[in-house]
Protein backbone atom coordinates (compact mmCIF):
# COMPACT_ATOMS: atom_id res chain seq x y z
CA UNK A 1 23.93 -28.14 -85.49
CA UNK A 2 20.70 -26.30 -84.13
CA UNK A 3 18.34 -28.05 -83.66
CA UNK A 4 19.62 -31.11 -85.77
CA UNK A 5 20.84 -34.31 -83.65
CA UNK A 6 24.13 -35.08 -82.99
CA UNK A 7 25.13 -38.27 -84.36
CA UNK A 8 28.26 -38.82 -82.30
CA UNK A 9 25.44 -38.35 -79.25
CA UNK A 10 22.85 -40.83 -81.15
CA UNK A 11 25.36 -43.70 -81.19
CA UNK A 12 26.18 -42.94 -77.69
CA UNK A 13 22.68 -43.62 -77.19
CA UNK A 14 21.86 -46.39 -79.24
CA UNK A 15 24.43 -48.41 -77.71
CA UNK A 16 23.46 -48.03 -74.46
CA UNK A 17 19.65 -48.57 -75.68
CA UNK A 18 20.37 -51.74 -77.48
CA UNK A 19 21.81 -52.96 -73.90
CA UNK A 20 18.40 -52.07 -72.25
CA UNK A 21 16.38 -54.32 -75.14
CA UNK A 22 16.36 -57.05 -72.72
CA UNK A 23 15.46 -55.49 -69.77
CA UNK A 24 12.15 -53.66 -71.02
CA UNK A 25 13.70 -50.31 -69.54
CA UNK A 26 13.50 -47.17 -71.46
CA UNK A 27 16.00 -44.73 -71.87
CA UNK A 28 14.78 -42.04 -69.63
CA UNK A 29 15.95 -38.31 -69.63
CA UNK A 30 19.53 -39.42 -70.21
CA UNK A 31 20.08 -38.32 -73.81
CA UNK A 32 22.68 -37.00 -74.47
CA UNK A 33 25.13 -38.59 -72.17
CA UNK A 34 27.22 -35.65 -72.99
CA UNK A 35 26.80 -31.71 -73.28
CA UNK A 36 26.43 -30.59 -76.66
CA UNK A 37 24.72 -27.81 -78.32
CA UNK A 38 21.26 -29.90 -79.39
CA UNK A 39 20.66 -30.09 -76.03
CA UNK A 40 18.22 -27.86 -74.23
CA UNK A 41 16.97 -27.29 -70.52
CA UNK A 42 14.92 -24.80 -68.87
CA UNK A 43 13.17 -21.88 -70.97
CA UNK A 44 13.90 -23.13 -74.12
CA UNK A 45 10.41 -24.39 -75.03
CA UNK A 46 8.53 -24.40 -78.22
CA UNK A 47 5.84 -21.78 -78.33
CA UNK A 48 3.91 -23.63 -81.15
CA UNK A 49 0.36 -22.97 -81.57
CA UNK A 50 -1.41 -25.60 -80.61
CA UNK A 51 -4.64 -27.25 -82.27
CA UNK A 52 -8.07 -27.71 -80.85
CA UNK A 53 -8.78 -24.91 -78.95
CA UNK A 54 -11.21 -22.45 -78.73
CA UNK A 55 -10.63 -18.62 -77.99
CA UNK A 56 -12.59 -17.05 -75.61
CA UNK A 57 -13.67 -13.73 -74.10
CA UNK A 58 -10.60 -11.86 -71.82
CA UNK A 59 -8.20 -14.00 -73.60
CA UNK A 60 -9.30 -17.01 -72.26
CA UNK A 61 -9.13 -20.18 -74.57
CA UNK A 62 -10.91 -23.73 -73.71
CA UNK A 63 -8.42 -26.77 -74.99
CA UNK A 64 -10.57 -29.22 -77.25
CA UNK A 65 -7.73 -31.48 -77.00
CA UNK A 66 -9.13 -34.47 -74.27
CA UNK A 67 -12.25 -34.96 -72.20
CA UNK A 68 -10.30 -32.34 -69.21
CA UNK A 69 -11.48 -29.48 -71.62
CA UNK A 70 -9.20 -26.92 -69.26
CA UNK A 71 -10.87 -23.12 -69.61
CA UNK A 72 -7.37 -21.61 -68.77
CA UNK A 73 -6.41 -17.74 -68.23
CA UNK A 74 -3.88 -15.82 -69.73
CA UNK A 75 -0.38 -17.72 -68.53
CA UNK A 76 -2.11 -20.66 -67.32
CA UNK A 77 -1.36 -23.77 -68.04
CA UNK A 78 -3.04 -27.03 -68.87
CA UNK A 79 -3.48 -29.96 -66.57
CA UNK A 80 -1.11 -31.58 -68.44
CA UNK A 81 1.86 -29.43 -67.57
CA UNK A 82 3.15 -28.56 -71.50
CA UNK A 83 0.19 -26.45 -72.96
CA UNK A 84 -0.10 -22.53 -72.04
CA UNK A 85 -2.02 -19.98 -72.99
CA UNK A 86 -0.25 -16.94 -73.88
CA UNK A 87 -2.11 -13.52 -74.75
CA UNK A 88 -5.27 -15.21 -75.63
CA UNK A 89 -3.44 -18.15 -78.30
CA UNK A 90 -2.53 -21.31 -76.73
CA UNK A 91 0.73 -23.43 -77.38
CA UNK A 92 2.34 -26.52 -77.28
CA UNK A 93 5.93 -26.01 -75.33
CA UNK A 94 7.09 -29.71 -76.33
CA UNK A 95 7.11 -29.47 -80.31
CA UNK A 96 10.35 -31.05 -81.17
CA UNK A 97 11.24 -30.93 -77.52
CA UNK A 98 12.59 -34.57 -76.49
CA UNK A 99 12.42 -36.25 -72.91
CA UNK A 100 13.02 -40.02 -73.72
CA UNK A 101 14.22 -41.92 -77.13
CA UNK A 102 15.39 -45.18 -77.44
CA UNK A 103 15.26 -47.94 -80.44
CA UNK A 104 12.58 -50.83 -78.90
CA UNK A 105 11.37 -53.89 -80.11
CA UNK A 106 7.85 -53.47 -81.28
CA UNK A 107 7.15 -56.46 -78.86
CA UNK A 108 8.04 -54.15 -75.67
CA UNK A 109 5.26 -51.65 -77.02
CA UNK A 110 3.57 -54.13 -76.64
CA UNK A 111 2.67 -54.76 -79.87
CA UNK A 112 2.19 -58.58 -80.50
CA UNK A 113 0.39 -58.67 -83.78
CA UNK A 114 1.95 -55.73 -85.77
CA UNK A 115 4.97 -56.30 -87.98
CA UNK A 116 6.44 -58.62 -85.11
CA UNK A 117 10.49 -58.66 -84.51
CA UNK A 118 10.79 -54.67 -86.02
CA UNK A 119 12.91 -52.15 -84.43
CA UNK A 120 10.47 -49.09 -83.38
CA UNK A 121 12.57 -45.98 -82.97
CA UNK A 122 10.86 -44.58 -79.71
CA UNK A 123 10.37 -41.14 -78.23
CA UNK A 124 8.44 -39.24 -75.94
CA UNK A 125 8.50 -35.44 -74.60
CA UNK A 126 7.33 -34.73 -70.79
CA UNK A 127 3.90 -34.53 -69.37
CA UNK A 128 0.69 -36.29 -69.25
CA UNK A 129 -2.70 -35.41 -68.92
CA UNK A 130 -3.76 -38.23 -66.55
CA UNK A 131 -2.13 -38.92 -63.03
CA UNK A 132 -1.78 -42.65 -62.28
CA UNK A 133 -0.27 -43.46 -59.40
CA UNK A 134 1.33 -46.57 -60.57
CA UNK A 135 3.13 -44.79 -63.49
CA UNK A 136 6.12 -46.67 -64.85
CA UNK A 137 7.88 -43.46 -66.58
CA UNK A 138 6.41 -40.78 -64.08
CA UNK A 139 9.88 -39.49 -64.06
CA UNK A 140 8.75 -37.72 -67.61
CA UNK A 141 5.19 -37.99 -67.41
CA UNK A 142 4.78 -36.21 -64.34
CA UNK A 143 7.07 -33.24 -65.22
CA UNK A 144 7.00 -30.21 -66.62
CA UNK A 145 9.19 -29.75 -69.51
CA UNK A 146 11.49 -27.32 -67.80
CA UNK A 147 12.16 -30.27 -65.16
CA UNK A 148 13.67 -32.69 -67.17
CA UNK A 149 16.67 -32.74 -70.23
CA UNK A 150 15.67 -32.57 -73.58
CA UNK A 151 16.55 -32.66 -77.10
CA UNK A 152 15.80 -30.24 -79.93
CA UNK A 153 14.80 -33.08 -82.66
CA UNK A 154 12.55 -32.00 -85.31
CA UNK A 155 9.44 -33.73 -87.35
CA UNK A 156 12.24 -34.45 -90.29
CA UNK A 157 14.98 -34.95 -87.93
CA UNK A 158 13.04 -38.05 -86.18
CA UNK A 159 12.06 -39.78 -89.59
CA UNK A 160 15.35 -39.43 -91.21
CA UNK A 161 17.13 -40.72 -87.56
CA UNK A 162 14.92 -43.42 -87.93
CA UNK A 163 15.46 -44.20 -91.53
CA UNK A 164 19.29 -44.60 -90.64
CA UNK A 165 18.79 -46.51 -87.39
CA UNK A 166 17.09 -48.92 -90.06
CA UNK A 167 13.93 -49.00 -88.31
CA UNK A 168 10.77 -49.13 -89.98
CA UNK A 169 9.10 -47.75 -87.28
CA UNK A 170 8.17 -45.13 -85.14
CA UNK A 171 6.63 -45.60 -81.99
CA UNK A 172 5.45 -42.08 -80.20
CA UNK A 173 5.29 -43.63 -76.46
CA UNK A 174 6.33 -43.51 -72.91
CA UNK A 175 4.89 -40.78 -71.49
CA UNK A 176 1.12 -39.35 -72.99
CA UNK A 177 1.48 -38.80 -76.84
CA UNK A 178 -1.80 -37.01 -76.60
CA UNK A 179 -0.07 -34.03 -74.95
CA UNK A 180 2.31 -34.25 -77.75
CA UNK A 181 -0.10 -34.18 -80.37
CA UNK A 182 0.93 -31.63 -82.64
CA UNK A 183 4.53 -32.57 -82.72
CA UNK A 184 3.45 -36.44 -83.05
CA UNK A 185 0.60 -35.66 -85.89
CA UNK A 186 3.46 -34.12 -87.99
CA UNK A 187 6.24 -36.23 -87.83
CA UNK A 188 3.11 -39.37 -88.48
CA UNK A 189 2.79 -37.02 -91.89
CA UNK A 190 6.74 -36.86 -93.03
CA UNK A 191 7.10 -40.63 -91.68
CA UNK A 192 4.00 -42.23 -93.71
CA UNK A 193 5.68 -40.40 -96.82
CA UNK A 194 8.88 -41.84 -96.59
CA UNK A 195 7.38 -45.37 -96.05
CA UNK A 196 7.51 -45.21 -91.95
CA UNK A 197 4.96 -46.97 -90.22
CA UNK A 198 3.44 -44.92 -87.06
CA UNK A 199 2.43 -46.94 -83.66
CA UNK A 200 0.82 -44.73 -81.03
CA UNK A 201 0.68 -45.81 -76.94
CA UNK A 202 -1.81 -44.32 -75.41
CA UNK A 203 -4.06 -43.94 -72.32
CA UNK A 204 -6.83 -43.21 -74.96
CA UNK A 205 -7.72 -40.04 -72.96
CA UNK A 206 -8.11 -37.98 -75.90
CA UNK A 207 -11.85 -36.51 -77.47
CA UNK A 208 -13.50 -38.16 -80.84
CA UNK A 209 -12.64 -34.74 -83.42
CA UNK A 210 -8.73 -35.24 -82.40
CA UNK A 211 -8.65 -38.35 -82.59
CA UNK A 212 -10.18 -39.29 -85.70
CA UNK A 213 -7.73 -36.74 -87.47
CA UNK A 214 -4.82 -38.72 -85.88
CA UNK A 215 -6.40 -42.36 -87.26
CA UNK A 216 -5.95 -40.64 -90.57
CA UNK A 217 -1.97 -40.79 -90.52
CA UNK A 218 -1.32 -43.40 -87.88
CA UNK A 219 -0.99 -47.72 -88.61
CA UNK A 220 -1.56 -49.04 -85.29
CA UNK A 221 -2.69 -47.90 -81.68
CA UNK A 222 -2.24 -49.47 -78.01
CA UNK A 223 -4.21 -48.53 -75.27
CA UNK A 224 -3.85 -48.83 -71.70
CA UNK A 225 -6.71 -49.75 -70.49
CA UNK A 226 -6.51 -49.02 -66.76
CA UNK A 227 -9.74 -50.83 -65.05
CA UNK A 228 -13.39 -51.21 -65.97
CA UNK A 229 -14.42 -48.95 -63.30
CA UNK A 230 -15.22 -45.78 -62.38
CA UNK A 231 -14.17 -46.00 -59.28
CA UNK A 232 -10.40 -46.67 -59.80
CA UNK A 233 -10.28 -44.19 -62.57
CA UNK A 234 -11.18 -41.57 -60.39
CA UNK A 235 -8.58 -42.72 -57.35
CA UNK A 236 -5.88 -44.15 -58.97
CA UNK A 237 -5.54 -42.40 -62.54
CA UNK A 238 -7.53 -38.84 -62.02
CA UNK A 239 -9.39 -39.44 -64.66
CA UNK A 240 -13.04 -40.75 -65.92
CA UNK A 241 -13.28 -44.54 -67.77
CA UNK A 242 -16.23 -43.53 -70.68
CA UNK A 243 -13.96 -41.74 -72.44
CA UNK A 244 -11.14 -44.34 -72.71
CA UNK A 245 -14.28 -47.31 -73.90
CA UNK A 246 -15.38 -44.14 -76.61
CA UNK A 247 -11.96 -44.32 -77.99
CA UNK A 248 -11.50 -47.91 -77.86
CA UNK A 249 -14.78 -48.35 -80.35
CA UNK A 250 -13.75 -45.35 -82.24
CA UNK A 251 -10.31 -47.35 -83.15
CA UNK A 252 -11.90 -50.70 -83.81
CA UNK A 253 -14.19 -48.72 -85.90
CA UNK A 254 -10.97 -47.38 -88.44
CA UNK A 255 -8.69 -49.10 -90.61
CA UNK A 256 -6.09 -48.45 -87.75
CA UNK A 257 -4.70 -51.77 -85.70
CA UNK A 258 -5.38 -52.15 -82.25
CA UNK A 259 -4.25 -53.71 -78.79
CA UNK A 260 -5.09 -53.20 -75.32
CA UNK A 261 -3.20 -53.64 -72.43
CA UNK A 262 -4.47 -54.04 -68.98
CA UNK A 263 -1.97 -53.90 -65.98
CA UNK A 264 -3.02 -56.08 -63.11
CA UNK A 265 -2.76 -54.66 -60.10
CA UNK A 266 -3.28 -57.30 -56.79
CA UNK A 267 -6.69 -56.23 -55.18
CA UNK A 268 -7.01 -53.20 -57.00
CA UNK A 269 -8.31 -54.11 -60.34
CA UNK A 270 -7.91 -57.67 -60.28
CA UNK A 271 -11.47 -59.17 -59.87
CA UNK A 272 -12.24 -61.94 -62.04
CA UNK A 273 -15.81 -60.89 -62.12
CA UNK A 274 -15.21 -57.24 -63.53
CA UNK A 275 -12.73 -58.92 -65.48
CA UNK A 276 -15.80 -61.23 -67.04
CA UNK A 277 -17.36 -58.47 -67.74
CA UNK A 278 -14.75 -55.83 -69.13
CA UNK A 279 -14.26 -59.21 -71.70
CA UNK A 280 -18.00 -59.37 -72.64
CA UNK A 281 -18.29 -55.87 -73.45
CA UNK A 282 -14.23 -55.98 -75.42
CA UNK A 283 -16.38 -58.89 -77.68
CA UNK A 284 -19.28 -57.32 -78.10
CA UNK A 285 -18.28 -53.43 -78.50
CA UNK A 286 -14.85 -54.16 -80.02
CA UNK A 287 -14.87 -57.71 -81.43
CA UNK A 288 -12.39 -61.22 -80.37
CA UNK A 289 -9.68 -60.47 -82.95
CA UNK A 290 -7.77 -57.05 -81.34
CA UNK A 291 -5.26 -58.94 -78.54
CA UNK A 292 -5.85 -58.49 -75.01
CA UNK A 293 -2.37 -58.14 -72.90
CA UNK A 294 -3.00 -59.20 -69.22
CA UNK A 295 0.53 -57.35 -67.84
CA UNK A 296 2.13 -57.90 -64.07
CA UNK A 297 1.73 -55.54 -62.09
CA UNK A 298 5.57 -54.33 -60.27
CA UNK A 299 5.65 -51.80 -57.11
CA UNK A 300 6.00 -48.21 -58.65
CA UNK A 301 6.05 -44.46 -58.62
CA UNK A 302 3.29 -43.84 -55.42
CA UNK A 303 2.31 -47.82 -55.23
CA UNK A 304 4.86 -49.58 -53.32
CA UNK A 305 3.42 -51.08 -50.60
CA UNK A 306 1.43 -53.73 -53.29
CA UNK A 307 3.47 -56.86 -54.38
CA UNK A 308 4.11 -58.09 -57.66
CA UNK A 309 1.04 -59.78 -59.67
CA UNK A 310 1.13 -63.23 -58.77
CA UNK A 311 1.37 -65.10 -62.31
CA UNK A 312 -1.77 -67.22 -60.89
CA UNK A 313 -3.81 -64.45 -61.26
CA UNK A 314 -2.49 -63.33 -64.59
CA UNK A 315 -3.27 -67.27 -65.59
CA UNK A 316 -6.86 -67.04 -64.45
CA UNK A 317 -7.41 -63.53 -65.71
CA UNK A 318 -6.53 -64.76 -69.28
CA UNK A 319 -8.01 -67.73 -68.73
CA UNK A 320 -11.69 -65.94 -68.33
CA UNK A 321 -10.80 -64.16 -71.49
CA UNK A 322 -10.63 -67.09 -73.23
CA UNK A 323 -13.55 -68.60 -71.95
CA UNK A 324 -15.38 -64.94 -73.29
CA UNK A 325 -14.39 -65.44 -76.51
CA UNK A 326 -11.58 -63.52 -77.07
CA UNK A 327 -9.36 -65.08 -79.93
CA UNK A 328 -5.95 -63.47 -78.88
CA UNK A 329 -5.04 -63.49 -75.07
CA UNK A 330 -1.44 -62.49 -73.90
CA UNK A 331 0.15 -62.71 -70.30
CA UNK A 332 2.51 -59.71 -69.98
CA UNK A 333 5.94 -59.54 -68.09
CA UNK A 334 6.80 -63.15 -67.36
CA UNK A 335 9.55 -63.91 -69.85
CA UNK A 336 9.00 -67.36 -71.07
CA UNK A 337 5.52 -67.57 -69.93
CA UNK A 338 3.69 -69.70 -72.63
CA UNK A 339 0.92 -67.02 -72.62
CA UNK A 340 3.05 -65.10 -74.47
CA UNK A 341 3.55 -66.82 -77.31
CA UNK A 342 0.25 -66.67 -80.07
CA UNK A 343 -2.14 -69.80 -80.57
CA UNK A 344 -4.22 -70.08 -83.68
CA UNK A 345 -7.57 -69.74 -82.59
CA UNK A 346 -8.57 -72.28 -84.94
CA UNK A 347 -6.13 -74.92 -84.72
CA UNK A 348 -4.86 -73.93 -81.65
CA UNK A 349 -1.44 -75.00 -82.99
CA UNK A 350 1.74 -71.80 -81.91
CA UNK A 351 2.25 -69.91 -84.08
CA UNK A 352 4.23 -67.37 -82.58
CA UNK A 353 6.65 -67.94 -80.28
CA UNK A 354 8.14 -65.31 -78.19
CA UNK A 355 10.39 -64.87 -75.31
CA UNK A 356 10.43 -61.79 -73.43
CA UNK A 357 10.92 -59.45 -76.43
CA UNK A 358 12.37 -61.73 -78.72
CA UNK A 359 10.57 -63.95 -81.23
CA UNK A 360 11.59 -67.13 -81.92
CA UNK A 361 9.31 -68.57 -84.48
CA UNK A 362 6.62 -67.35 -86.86
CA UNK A 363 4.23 -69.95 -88.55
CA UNK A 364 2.13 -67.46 -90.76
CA UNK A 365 1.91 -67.11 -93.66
CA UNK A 366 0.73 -64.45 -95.56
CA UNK A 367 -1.60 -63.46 -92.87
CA UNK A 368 -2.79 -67.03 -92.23
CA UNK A 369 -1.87 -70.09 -90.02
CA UNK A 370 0.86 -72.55 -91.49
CA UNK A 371 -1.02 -75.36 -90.47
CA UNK A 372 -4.75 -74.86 -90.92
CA UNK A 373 -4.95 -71.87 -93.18
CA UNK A 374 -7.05 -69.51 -90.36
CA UNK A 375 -7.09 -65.97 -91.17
CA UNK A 376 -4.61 -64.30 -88.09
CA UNK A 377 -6.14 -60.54 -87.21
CA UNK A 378 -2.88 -58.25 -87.88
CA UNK A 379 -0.65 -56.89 -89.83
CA UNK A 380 1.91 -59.25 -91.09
CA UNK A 381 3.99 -57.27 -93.28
């Protein structure tokens, strides 16, 4: 075996994924149900060198990777818990290394306007380099490698896996695929050869040289855009909002597909006024056609004591999008909300219906509306 997977493990796995479809969990640091020898805990890390770094005096390196730029020591580690510097050359522990895989819906990403109704086969390793406090998957993204169960599954392993699972393809999500960059830019490679498409979800913490080298092999990115200010970046994510708008315009700026999601979160980042103007500045500095995904907001990870998102808001959040002149508006966790379903912005005839993640009916054609021949920002096929 080595570090090959185990297929009797991967249909253990799928079938208990294809059971969570539904439910919009993710299969989290359960793989394999079973011992066998693919998997790995503890020491058993990667020691790969990592890219964008530089080496400095007393072997000392400063990571070039995101807008942290960590100076770390000799056995230090980054902020994002799966980077160390050893002897002066610093390494990625989590090439090939694991923490989460499951076979999604590309809606669940989400991705609304990207090859809708395709299976994305799904995988993250741990860590993050951001802290939000509201973290869905913290039980990956806020541990160290050694903390959680992994599997040993290789650049070629994941695209052939995926090729077999008959899924065309392959989302690098749940945790912070930034801190997973080399193992993530690699498999992109092998995947875009074979005829895989790559979708990337992201906080967008990551600096313009890396990023633009990942646009090169990637189809389609989602960011998480967290707030549009400062103020919450700082408190509730531990990290700084400029960077995140940078990448956003760097994106709309490629060939590479975009959407943003922004998780509503009752009196934290829900102000229809700073929503007003996060929308202005989407239209001008990114443009109406990349969809804007107002999600609900449940209690998680270190925010409990904060109810649900009313749907109300989420209704008068997209609402002022719409009214700014954004052409593609979603509302996000409310199976069978009609804000999930896509409206030509021309016609303003459906055109895709959805429920939850399923779709139910497409009316394009070719890239365009059935009924009034409008041009419909995505890719279609």
């Amino acid at each position: 075996m080595g570090s090959e997977i185990n297929r009797r493990d991967f249909l253990k796995c799928s079938l208990l994924g294809s059971s969570l479809l539904l439910t919009g969990k993710t299969l989290v640091s359960n793989w394999p149900l079973t011992s066998s020898p693919s998997l790995s805990e503890g020491a058993d890390l990667s020691w790969v060198e990592a890219r964008y770094y530089e080496k400095l005096p007393d072997r000392e390196i400063k990571c070039l990777l995101c807008p942290r730029f960590c100076q770390l020591g000799d056995k230090e580690r980054g902020y994002c818990g799966v980077r160390e510097n050893k002897g002066g050359r610093y390494y990625t522990l989590v090439y090939g290394k694991v923490a989460s895989l499951n076979v999604d819906p590309i809606e669940k990403k989400p991705f609304f306007h990207f090859l809708p109704g395709s299976p994305a086969f799904s995988l993250a390793t741990a860590g993050c380099n951001l802290s939000c406090r509201f973290c869905q998957n913290w039980e990956i993204s806020q541990m160290r490698p050694e903390q959680v169960r992994n599997i040993n599954l290789p650049p070629e392993a994941v695209v052939t896996t995926a090729e077999n699972q008959g899924c065309p393809v392959i989302a690098y999500t749940y945790s912070e695929p930034v801190i997973f960059y080399e193992y993530m830019y690699d498999t992109s490679l092998i995947a875009r050869r074979k005829g895989l498409k790559n979708v990337v979800v992201s906080a967008g913490y990551i600096n313009p040289q890396p990023l633009a080298d990942l646009l090169k092999v990637v189809e389609a990115v989602k960011i998480d855009l967290k707030a549009f200010n400062q103020d919450f970046y700082h408190q509730y994510v531990r990290g700084e909002l400029q960077p995140v708008l940078e990448t956003l315009k760097q994106i709309a700026r490629s060939p590479v597909w975009l959407e943003i999601v922004y998780l509503v979160i009752p009196t934290l980042n829900d102000h229809p006024e700073e929503i007003r103007k996060m929308c202005r500045w989407l239209k001008t500095e990114i443009g109406p056609d990349y969809p804007l995904h107002f999600s609900r907001f449940h209690p998680m990870y270190l925010i409990k004591n904060l109810p649900p998102t009313p749907v109300s808001t989420l209704e008068k959040l997209r609402q002022i999008a719409l009214e700014e002149g954004l052409h593609y508006v979603y509302v996000g966790n409310v199976p069978g909300h009609p804000g999930e379903n896509t409206y030509c912005p021309n016609c303003g005839k459906l055109i895709i219906e959805r429920y939850g993640y399923a779709i139910n009916k497409i009316e394009i054609s070719k890239g365009k509306c059935r009924y009034c021949g409008q041009k419909i920002a995505g890719v279609w096929s």
